[in-house]
Protein backbone atom coordinates (compact mmCIF):
# COMPACT_ATOMS: atom_id res chain seq x y z
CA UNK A 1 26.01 22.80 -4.64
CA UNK A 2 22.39 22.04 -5.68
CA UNK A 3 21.80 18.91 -7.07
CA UNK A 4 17.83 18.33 -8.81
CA UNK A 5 16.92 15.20 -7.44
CA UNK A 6 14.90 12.94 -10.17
CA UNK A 7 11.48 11.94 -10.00
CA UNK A 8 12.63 7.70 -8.64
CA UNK A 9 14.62 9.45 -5.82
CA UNK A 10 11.89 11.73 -5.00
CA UNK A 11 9.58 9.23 -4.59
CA UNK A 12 11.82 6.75 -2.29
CA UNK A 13 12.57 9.96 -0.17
CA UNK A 14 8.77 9.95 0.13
CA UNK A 15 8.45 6.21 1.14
CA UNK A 16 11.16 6.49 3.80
CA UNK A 17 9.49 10.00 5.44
CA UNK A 18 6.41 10.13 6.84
CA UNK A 19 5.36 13.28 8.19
CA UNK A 20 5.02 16.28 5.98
CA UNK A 21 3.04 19.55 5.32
CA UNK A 22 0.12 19.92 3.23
CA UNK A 23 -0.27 23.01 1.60
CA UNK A 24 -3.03 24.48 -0.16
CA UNK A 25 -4.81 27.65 -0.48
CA UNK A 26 -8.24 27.73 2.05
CA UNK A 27 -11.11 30.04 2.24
CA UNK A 28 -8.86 32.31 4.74
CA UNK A 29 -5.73 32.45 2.41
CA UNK A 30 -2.95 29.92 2.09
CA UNK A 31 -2.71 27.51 4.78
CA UNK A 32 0.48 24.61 5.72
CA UNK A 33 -0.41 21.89 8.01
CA UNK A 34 1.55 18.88 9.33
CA UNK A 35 0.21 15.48 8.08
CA UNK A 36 1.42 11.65 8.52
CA UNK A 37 0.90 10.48 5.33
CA UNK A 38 2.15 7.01 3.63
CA UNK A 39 2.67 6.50 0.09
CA UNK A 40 -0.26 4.05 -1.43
CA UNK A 41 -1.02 2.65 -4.57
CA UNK A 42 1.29 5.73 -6.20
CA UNK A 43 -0.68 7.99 -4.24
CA UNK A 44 -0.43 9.60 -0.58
CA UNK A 45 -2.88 9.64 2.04
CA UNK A 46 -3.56 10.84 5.23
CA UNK A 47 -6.29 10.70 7.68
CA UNK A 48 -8.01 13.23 9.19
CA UNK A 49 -10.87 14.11 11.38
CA UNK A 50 -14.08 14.53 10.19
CA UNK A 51 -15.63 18.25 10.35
CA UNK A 52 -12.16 19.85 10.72
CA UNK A 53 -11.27 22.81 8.49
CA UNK A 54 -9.09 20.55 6.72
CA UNK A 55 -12.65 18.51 5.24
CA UNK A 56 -14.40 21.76 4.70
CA UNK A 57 -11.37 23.20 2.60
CA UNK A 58 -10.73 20.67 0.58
CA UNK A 59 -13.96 20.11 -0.53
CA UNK A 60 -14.95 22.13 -4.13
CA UNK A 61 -18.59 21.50 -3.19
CA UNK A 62 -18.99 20.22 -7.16
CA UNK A 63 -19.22 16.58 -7.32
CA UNK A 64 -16.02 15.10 -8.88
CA UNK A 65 -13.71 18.53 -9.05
CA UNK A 66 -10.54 18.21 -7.96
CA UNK A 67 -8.78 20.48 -5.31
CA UNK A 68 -4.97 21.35 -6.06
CA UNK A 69 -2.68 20.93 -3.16
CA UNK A 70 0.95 20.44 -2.17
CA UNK A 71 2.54 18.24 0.07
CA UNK A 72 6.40 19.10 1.17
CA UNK A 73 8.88 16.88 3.20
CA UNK A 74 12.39 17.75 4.18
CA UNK A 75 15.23 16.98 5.90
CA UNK A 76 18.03 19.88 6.80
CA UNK A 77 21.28 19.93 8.96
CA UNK A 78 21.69 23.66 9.35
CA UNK A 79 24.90 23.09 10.89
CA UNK A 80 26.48 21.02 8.09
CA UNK A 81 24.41 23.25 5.77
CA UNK A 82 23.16 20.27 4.09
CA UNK A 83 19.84 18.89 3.06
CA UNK A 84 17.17 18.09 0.79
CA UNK A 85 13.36 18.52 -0.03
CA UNK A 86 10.80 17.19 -2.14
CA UNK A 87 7.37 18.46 -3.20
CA UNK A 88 4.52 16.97 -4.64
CA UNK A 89 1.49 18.63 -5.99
CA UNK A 90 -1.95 17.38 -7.48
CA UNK A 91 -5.28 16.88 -6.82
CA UNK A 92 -6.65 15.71 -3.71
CA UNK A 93 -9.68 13.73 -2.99
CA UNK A 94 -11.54 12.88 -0.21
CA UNK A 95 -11.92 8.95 0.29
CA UNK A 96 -15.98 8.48 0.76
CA UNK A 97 -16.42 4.62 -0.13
CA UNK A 98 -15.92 2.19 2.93
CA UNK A 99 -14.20 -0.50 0.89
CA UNK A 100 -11.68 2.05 -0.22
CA UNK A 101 -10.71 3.57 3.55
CA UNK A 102 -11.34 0.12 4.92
CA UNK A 103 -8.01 -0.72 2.37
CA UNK A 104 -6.05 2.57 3.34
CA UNK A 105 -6.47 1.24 7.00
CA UNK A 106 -5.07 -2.37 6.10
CA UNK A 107 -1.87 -0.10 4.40
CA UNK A 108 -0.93 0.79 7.95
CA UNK A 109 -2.09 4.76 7.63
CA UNK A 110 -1.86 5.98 11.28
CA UNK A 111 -3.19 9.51 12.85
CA UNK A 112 -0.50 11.66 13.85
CA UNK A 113 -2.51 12.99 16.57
CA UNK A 114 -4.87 10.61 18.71
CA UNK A 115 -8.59 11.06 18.31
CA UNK A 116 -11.22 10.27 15.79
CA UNK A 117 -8.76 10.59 13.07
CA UNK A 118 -11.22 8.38 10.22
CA UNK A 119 -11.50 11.03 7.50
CA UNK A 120 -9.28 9.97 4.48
CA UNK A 121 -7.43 12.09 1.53
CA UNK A 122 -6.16 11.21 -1.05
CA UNK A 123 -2.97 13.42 -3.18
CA UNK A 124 -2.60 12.20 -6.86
CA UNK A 125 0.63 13.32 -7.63
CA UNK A 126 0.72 15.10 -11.35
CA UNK A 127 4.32 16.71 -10.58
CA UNK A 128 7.19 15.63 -8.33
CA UNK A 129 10.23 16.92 -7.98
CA UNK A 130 13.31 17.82 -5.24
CA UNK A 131 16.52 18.93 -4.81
CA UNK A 132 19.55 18.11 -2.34
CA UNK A 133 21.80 20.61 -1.36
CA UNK A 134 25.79 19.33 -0.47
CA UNK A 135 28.69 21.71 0.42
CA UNK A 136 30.92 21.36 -2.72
């Protein structure tokens, strides 16, 4: 049984996660990559390092356009055959101003990896949506 999950559940299924994969397409062809992320101000963000191919894809090189991406989280018991998944997709952008990083810091935004990990994006979400799948 598939069951479309609303937009509220999709979003606390979101806040409770918080490692998922960031999909967009990159000058080599599409591209999925694991990011921690947190869920901020109705956005999601996710540090980074700096010069990775993760900055140089995302970046338009037009001041203000917006890059489309995705960001997917799941959760799946193959066993029980159960699960559910959520994706986002919008625009990402890449957090340049001090005062704004300095506040994604204070939210408690962590590397996933260790290293210089103080590059910053930011997903604005313009369409959410999941599904769970039960045995019926």
């Amino acid at each position: 049984m598939v069951e479309r999950l609303d937009e509220a559940e999709c979003l606390r299924l979101l806040g409770i996660e918080g490692l998922g994969r960031l999909v967009y397409n990159s000058q080599y062809g599409p591209t999925a990559l694991p990011v921690e992320y947190k869920v901020y101000e109705g956005s999601i963000v996710f540090r980074t390092a700096q010069d990775t191919f993760t900055d140089e894809d995302l970046r338009t090189g037009i001041a203000h356009a917006e890059y489309h991406v995705a960001l997917e989280i799941d959760q799946i018991d193959l066993a029980a055959r159960e699960g559910w998944t959520v994706l986002v997709r919008g625009a990402a952008h890449h957090v340049d101003t001090e005062a704004e990083r300095a506040s994604i810091v204070d939210a408690g935004v962590g590397p996933w990896i260790e290293g210089e990990l103080e590059h910053f994006v930011r997903i604005n979400p313009a369409r959410v949506w999941g599904h769970r799948i039960r045995r019926a």
